[in-house]
Each structure stands twice: as structure tokens, then as C-alpha cells.
N, C-alpha and C. Protein backbone atom coordinates (compact mmCIF):
# COMPACT_ATOMS: atom_id res chain seq x y z
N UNK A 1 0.82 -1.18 0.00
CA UNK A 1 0.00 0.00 0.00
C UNK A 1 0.87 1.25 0.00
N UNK A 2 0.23 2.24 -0.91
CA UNK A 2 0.86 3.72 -1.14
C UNK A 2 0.58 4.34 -0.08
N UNK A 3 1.57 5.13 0.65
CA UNK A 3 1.02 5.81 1.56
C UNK A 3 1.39 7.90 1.03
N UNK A 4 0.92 8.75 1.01
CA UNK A 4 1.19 9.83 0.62
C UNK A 4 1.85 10.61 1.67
N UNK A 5 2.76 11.03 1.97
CA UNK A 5 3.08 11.76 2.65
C UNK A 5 3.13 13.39 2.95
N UNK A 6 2.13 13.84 3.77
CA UNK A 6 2.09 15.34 3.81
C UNK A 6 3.23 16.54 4.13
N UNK A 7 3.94 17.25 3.45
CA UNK A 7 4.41 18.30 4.13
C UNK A 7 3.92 19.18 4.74
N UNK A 8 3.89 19.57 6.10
CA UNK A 8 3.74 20.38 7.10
C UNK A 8 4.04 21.46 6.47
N UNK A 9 3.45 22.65 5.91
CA UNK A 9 3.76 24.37 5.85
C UNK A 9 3.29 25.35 7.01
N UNK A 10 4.85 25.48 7.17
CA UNK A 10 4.65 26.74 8.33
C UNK A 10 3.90 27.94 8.08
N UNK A 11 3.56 28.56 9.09
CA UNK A 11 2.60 30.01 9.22
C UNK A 11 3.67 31.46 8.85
N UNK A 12 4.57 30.94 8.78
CA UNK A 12 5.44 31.57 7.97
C UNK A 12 5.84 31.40 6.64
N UNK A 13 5.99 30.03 6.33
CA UNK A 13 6.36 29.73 4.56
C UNK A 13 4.93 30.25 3.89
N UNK A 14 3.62 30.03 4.75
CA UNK A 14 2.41 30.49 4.12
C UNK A 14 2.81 32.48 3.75
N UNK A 15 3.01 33.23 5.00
CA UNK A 15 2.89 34.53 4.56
C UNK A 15 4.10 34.79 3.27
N UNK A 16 5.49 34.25 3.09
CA UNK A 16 5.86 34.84 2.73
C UNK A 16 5.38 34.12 1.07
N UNK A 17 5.20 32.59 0.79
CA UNK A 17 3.90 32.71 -0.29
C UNK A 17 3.46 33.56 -0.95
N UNK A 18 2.74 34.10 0.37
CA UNK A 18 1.80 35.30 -0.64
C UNK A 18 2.09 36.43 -0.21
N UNK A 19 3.16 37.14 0.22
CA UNK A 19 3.94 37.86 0.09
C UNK A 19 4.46 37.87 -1.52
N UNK A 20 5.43 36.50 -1.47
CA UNK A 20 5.59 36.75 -2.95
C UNK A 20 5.14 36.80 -4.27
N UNK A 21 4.02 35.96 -4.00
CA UNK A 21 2.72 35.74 -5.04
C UNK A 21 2.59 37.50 -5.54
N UNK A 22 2.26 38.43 -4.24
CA UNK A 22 1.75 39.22 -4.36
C UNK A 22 2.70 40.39 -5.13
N UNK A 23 4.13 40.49 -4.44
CA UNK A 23 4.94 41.40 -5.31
C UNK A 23 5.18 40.99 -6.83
N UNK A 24 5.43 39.54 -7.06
CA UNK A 24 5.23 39.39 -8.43
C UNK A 24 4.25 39.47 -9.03
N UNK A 25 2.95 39.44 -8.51
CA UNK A 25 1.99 40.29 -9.39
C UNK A 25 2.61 41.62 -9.54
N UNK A 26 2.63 42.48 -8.63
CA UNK A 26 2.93 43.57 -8.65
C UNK A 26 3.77 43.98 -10.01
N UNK A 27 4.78 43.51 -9.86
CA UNK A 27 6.00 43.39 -10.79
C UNK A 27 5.50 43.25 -12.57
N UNK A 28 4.68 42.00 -12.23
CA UNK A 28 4.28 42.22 -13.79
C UNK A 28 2.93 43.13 -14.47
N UNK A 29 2.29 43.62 -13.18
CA UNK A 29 1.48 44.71 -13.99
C UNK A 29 2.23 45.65 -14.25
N UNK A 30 3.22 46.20 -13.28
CA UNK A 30 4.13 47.55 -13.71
C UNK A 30 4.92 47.07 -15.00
N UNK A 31 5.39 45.65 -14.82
CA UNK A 31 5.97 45.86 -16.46
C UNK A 31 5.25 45.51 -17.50
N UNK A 32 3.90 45.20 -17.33
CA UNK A 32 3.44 45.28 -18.57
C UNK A 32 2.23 46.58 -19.04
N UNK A 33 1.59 47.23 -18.06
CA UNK A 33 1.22 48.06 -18.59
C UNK A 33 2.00 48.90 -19.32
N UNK A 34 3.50 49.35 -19.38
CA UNK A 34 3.68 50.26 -20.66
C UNK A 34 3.05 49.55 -22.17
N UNK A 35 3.39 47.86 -21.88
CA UNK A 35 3.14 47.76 -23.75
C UNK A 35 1.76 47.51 -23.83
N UNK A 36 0.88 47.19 -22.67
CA UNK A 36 -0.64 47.84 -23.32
C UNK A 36 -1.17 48.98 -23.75
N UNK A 37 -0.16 50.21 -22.68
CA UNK A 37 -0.62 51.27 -23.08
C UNK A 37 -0.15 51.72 -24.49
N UNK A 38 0.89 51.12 -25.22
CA UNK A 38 1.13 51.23 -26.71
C UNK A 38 0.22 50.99 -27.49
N UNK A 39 -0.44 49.48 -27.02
CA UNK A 39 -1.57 48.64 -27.67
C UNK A 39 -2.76 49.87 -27.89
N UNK A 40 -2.96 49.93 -26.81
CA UNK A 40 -4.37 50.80 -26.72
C UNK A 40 -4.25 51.84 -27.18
N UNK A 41 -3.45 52.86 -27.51
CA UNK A 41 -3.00 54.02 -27.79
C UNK A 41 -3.28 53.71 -29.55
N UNK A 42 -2.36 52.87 -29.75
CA UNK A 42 -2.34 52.74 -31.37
C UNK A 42 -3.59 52.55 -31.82
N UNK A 43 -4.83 52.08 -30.73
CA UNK A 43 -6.30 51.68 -31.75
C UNK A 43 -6.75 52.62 -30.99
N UNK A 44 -5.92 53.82 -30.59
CA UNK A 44 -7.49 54.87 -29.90
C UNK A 44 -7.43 56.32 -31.39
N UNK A 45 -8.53 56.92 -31.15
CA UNK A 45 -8.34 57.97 -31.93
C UNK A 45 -7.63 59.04 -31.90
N UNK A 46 -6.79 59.43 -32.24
CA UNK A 46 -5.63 60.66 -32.02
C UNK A 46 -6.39 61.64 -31.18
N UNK A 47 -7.10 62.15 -31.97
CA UNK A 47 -7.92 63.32 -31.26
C UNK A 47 -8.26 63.33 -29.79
N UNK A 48 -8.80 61.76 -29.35
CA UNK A 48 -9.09 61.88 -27.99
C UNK A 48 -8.19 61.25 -27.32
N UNK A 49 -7.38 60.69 -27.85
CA UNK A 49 -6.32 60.09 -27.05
C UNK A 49 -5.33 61.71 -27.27
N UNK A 50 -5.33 62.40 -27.90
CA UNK A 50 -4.25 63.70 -27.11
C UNK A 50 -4.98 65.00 -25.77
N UNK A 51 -6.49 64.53 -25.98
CA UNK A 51 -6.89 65.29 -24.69
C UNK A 51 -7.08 64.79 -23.65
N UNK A 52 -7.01 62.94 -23.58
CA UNK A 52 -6.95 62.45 -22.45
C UNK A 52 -5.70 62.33 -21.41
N UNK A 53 -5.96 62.47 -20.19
CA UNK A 53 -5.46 62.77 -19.12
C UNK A 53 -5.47 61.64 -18.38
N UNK A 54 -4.09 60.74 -17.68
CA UNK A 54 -4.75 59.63 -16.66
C UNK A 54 -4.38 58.54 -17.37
N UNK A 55 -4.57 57.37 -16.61
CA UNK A 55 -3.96 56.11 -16.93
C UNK A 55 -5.10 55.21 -18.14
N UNK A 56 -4.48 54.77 -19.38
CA UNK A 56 -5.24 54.43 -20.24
C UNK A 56 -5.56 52.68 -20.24
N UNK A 57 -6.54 52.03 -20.19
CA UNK A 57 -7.27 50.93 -20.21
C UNK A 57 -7.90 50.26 -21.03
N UNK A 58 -8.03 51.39 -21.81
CA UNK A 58 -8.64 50.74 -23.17
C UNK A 58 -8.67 51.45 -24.33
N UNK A 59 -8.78 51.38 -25.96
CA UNK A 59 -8.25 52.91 -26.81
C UNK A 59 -9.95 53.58 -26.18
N UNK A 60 -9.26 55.08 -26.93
CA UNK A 60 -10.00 55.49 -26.83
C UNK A 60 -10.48 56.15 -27.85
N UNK A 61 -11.65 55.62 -28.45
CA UNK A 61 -12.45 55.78 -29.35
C UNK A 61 -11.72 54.42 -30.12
N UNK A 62 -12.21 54.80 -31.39
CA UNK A 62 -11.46 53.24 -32.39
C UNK A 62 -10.92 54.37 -33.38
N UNK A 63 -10.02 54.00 -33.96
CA UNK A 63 -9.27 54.65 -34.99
C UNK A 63 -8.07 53.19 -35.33
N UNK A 64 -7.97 53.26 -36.81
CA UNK A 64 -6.62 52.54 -37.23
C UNK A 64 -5.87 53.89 -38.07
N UNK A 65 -5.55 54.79 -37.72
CA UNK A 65 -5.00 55.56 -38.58
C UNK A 65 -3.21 55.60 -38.37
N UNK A 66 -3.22 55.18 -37.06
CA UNK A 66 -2.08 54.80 -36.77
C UNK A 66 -0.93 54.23 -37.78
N UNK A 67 -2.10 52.63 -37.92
CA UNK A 67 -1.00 51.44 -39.08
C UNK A 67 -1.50 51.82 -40.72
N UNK A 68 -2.53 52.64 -40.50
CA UNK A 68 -2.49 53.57 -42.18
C UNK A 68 -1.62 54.53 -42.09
N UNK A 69 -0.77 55.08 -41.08
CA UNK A 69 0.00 55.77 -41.60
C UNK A 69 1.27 54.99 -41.93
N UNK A 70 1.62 54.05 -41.05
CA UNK A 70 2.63 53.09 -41.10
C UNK A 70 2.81 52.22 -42.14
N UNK A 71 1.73 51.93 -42.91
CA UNK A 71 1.55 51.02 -44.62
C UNK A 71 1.89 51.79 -45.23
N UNK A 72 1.55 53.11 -44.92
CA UNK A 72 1.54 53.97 -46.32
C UNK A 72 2.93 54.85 -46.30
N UNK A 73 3.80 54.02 -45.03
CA UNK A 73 5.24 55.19 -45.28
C UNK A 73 6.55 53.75 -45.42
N UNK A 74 7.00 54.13 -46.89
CA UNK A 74 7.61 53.50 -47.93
C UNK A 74 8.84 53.27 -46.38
N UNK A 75 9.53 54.24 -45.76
CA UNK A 75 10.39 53.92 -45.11
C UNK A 75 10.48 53.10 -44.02
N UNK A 76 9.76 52.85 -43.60
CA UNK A 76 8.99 51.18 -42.42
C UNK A 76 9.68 50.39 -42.94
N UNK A 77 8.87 50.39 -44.19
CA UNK A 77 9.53 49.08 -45.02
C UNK A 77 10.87 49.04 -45.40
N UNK A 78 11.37 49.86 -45.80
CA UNK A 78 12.85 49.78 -45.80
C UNK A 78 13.82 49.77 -44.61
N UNK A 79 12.87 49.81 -43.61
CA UNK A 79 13.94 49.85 -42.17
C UNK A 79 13.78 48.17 -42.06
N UNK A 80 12.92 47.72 -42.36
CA UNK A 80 12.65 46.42 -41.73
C UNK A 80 13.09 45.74 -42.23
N UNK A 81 13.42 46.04 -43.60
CA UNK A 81 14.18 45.24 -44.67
C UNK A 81 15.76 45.13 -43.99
N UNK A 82 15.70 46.33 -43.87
CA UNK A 82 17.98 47.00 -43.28
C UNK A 82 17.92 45.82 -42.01
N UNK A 83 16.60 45.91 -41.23
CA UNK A 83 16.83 45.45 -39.57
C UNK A 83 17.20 43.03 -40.51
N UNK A 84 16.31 42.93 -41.46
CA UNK A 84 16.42 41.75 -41.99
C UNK A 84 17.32 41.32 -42.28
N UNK A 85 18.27 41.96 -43.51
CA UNK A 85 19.85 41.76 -43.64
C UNK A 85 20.63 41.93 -42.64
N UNK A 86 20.66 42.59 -42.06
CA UNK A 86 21.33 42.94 -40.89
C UNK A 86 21.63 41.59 -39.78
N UNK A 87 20.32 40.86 -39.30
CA UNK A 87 20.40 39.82 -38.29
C UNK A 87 20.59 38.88 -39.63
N UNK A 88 20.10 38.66 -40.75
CA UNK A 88 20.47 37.27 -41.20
C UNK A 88 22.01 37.52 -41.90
N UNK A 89 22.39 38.47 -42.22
CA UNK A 89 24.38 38.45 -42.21
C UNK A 89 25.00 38.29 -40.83
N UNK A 90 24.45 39.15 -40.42
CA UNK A 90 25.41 38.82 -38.90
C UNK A 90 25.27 37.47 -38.18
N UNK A 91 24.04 36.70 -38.27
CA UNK A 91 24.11 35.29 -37.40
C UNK A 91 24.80 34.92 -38.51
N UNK A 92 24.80 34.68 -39.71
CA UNK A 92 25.60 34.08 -40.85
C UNK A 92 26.93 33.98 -40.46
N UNK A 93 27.37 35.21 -40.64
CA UNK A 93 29.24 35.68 -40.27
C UNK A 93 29.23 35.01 -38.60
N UNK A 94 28.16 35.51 -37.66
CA UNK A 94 28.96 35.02 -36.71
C UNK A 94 29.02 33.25 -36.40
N UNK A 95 27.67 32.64 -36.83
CA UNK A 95 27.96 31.27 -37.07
C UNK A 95 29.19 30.41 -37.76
N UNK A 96 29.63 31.33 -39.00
CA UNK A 96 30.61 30.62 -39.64
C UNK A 96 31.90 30.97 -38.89
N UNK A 97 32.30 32.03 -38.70
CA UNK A 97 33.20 32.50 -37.82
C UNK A 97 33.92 32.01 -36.38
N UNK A 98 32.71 31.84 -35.94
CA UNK A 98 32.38 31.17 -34.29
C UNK A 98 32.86 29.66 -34.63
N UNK A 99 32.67 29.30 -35.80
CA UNK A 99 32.43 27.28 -36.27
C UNK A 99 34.25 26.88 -36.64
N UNK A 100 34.13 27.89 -37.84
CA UNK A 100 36.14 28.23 -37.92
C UNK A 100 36.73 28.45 -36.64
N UNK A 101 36.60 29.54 -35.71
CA UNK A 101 37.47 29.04 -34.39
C UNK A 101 37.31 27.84 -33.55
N UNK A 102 36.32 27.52 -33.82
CA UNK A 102 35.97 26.82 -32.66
C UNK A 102 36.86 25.36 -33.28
N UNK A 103 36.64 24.86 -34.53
CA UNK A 103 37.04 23.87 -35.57
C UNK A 103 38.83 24.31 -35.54
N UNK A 104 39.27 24.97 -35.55
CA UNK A 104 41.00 25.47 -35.55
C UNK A 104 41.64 25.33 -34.09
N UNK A 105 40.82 25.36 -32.89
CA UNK A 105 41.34 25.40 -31.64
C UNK A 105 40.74 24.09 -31.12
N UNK A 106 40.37 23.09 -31.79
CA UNK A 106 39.99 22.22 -31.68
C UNK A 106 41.18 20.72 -31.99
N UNK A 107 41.81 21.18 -32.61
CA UNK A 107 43.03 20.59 -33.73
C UNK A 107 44.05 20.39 -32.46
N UNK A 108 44.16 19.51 -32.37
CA UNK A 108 45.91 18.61 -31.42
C UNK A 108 46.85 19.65 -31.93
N UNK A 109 47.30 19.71 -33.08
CA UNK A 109 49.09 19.98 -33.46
C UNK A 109 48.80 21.26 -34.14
N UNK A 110 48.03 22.26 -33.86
CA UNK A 110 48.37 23.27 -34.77
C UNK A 110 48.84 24.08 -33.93
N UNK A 111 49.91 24.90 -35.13
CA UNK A 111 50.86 26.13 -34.41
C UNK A 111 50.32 27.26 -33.71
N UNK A 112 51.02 27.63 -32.57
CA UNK A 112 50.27 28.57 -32.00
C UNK A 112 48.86 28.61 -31.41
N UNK A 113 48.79 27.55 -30.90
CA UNK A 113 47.33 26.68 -30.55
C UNK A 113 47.29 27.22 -29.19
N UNK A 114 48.01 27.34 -27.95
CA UNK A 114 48.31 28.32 -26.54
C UNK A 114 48.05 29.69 -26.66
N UNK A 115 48.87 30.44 -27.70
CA UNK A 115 48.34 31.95 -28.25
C UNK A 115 46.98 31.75 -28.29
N UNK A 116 47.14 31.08 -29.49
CA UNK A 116 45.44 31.75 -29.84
C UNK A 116 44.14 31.03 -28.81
N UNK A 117 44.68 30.29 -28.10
CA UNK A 117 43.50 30.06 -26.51
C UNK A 117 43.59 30.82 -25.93
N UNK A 118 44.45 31.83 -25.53
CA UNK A 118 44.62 32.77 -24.71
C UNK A 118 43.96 34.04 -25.49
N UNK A 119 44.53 34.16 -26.29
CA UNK A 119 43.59 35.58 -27.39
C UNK A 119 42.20 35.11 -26.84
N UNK A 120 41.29 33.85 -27.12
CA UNK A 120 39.80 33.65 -27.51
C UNK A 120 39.63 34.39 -25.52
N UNK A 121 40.53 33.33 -24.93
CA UNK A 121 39.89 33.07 -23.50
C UNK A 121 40.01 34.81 -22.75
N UNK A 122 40.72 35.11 -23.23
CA UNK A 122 41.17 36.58 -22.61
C UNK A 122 39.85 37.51 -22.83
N UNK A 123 39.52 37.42 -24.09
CA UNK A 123 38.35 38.20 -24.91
C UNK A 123 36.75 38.22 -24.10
N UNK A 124 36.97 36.94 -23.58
CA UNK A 124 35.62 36.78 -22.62
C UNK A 124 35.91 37.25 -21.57
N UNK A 125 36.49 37.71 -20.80
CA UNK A 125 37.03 38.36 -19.44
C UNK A 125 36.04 40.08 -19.76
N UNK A 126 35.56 40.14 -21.06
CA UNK A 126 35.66 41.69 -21.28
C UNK A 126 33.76 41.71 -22.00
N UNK A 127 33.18 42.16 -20.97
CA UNK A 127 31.88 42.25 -21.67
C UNK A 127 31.76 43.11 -22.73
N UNK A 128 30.78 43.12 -23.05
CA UNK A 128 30.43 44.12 -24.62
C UNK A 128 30.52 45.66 -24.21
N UNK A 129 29.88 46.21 -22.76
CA UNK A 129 29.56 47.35 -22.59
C UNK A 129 31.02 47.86 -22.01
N UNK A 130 32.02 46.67 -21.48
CA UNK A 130 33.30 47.63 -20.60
C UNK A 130 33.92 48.13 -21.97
N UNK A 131 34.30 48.25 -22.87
CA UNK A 131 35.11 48.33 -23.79
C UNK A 131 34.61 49.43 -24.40
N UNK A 132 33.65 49.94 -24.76
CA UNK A 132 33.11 50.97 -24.71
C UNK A 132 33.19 51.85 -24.49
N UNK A 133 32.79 51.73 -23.29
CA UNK A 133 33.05 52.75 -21.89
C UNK A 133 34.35 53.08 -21.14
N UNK A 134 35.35 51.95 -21.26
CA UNK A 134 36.68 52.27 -20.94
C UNK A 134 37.36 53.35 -22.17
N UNK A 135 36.77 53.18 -23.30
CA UNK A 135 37.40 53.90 -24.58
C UNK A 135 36.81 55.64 -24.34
């Protein structure tokens, strides 16, 4: 026979529970109302969404004039195109790139195989933003 065994929760593991239950709610309405209020903004009507005052919940009025202006401007589209080439060259280069070192420092007998572990390994010591900012 199965027997189930109960864990005992303290009157303390209970508050802080919902203690935490409760700040992570917290947490994710504050971070997500900004991108509703984008949502709602974009389907409210200009007009009354620039005299309204106060926290927004829902659009106000209906309007799409928003993404008619956004179809109808040639340069959207050409950004989105730049933002397209952009990530599919760069994962490209850095996949092949990343595959060549990784495939060359991989190799038993090649020359200068200590150097160039030390070049790769050194390089990670240095996040993206210090280098930057040290410059």
C-alpha cells in the first residue's frame, strides 16, 4: 500500500507565499502596462487620445489611422528590410566565424594553438559594454 506523505507548511512559509505571489503580481502589472498602453493608444483615436489625461485601459475611441499611416510610409519598409539583412548576415558571419574558431582550436598539433586560446579566453574576461566605456 501507497502511503502519501504530507508536508507540514509553516505560518510563515504560508505569509511569505503570498507575500511573494503578491509582489510578483505587482511586478508584472508595472511591467506590462507600458506595452498595453502602446496597444491601446495605437487603436485609440488621435484626437481623444491627445486630450486624455490619466492612466489608459482601453483605446480610446477606435481609430486605425495609426498602421495607415505606417503602410503607407515606404520607409517602415525599408527599415525592416535593413533590420532583416542585418540579423540574417550577422548570425551568418557570426555562425561561420564562431564554427572556424571553434574547428582550428579544436586541432591537437596546430601552431600557436596556446596563443590563440589565450587571445579567444582573454576576450571573454571583457563584456560588450566595458570596452566601450573604458574607450
Amino acid at each position: 500500500m501507497k502511503t502519501k506523505s504530507k508536508i507540514k507548511v509553516s505560518a510563515g512559509e504560508r505569509v511569505f507565499d503570498v507575500f511573494n505571489v503578491t509582489l510578483l503580481f505587482l511586478l508584472m502589472v508595472i511591467m506590462l502596462y507600458p506595452m498595453l498602453y502602446v496597444v491601446f493608444a495605437s487603436f485609440s483615436n488621435p484626437g481623444e487620445l491627445a486630450s486624455y489625461d490619466g492612466l489608459l485601459f482601453a483605446p480610446r475611441g477606435f481609430s486605425l489611422a495609426a498602421y495607415e499611416a505606417v503602410k503607407n510610409n515606404r520607409m517602415i519598409l525599408r527599415g525592416y528590410l535593413n533590420t532583416l539583412i542585418i540579423v540574417v548576415a550577422g548570425t551568418v558571419i557570426n555562425l561561420v566565424m564562431t564554427s572556424l574558431g571553434a574547428f582550428v582550436l579544436s586541432r591537437q598539433g596546430l601552431p600557436y594553438k596556446k596563443s590563440l586560446n589565450l587571445f579567444v579566453a582573454f576576450t571573454m574576461f571583457f563584456g560588450g559594454g566595458l570596452i566601450p566605456s573604458y574607450l
